[in-house]
Protein backbone atom coordinates (compact mmCIF):
# COMPACT_ATOMS: atom_id res chain seq x y z
CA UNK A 1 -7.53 17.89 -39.95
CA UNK A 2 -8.45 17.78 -36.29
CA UNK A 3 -8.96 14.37 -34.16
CA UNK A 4 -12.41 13.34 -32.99
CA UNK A 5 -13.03 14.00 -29.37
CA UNK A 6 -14.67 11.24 -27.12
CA UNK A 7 -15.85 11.49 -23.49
CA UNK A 8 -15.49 7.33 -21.98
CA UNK A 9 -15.37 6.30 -18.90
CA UNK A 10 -12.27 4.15 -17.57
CA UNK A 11 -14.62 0.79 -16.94
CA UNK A 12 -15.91 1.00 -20.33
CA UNK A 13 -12.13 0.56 -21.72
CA UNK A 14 -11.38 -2.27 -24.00
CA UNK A 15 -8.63 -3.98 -22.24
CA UNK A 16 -6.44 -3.24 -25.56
CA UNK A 17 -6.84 0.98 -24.43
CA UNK A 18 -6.25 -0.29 -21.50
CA UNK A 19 -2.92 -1.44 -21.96
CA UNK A 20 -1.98 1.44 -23.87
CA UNK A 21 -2.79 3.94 -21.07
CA UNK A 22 0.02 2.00 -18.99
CA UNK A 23 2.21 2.00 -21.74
CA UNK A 24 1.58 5.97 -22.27
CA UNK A 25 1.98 6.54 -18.30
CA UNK A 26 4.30 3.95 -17.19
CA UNK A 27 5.05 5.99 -14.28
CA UNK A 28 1.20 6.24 -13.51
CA UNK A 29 -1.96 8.46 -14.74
CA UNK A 30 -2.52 9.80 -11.37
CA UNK A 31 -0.26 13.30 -11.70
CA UNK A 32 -1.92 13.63 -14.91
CA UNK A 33 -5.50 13.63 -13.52
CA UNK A 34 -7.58 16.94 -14.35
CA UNK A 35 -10.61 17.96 -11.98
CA UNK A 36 -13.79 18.71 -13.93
CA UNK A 37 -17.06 20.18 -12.26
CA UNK A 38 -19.93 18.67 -14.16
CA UNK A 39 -23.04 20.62 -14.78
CA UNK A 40 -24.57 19.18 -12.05
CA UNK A 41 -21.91 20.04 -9.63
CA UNK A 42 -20.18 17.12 -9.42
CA UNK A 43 -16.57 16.89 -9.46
CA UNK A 44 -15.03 14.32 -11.35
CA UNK A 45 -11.28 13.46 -12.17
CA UNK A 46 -10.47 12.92 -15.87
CA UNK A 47 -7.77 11.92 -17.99
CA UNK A 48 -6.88 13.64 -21.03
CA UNK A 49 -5.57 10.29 -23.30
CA UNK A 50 -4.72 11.07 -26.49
CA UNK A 51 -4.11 8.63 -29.47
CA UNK A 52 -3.30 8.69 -33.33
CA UNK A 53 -7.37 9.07 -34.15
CA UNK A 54 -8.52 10.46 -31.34
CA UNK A 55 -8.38 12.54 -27.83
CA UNK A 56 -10.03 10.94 -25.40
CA UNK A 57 -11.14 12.39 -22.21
CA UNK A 58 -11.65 9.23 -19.23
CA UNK A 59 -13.43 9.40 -16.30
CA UNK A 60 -12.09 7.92 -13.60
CA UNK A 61 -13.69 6.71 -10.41
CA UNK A 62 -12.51 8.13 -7.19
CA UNK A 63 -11.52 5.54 -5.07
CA UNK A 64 -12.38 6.57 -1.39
CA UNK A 65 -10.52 4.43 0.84
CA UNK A 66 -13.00 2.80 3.73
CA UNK A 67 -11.90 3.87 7.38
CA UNK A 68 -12.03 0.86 9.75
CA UNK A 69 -15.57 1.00 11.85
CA UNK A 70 -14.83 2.79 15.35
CA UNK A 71 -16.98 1.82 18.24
CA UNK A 72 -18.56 4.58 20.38
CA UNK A 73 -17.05 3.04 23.46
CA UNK A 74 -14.37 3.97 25.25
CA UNK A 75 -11.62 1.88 25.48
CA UNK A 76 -10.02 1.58 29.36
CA UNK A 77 -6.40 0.68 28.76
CA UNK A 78 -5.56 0.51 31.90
CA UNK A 79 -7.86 -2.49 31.64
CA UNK A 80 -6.00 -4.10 29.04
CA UNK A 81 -2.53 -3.73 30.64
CA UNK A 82 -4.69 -5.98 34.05
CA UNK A 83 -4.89 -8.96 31.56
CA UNK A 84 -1.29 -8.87 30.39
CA UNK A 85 0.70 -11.72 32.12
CA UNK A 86 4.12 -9.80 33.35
CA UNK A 87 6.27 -12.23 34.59
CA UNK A 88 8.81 -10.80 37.32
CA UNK A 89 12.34 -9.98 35.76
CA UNK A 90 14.31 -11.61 38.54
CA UNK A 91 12.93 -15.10 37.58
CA UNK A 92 13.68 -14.36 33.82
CA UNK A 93 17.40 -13.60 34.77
CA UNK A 94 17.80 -17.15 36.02
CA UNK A 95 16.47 -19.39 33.50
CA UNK A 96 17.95 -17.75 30.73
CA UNK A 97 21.35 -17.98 31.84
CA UNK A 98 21.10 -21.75 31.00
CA UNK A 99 19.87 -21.13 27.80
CA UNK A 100 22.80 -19.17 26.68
CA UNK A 101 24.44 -20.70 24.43
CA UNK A 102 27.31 -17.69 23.79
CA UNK A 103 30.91 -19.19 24.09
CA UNK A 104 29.60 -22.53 24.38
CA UNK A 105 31.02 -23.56 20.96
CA UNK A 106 34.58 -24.42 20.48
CA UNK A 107 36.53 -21.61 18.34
CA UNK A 108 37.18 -23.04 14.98
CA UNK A 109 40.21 -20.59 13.98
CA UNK A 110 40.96 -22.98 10.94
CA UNK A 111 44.41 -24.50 12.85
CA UNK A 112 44.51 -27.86 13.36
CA UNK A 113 46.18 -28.73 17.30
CA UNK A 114 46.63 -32.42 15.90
CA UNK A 115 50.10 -33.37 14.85
């Protein structure tokens, strides 16, 4: 006896099939995606999902990631590096040397110099 055959879309899936899609793929449906060209020329990806009573065949939506908006100006960077505040090293040099505080703790070597 052969199963019945149903064509459902993945948002129409109980959450019960659901489920037992991740539990079939645990690793993920994705590798097991087949590309279908409708009859009006639209490709779709499907899953073939088979169960005890029936082999399903799910649609599932493409998900087309959105690219950030770019701007049709031109960005100057040399403009952006004018509003960076570069401080000169030399005055760096001498204000951390006071906040080093490398060496400044006593060496605790476990031996005790009282007696």
């Amino acid at each position: 006896m052969s199963k019945k055959r149903a064509i459902i879309s993945y948002d129409k899936l109980t959450i019960d099939q659901k489920k037992q899609i991740l539990k079939d793929f645990p690793d993920g449906y994705v590798n097991h995606l087949t590309t279908i060209k409708t009859p009006t020329g639209e490709m779709l990806d499907a899953l073939i999902w088979e169960t005890d009573e029936v082999i399903y065949l799910v649609k599932i939506n493409k998900v087309t990631p959105k690219a950030p908006a770019v701007d049709d100006e031109e960005d100057d960077f040399e403009d952006d590096f004018d509003k960076v505040d570069v401080k000169d090293e030399d005055e760096d040099s001498d204000s951390d040397d006071d906040d080093d505080d490398y060496g400044d703790k006593p060496d605790d070597d476990g031996d005790d110099d009282e007696e």
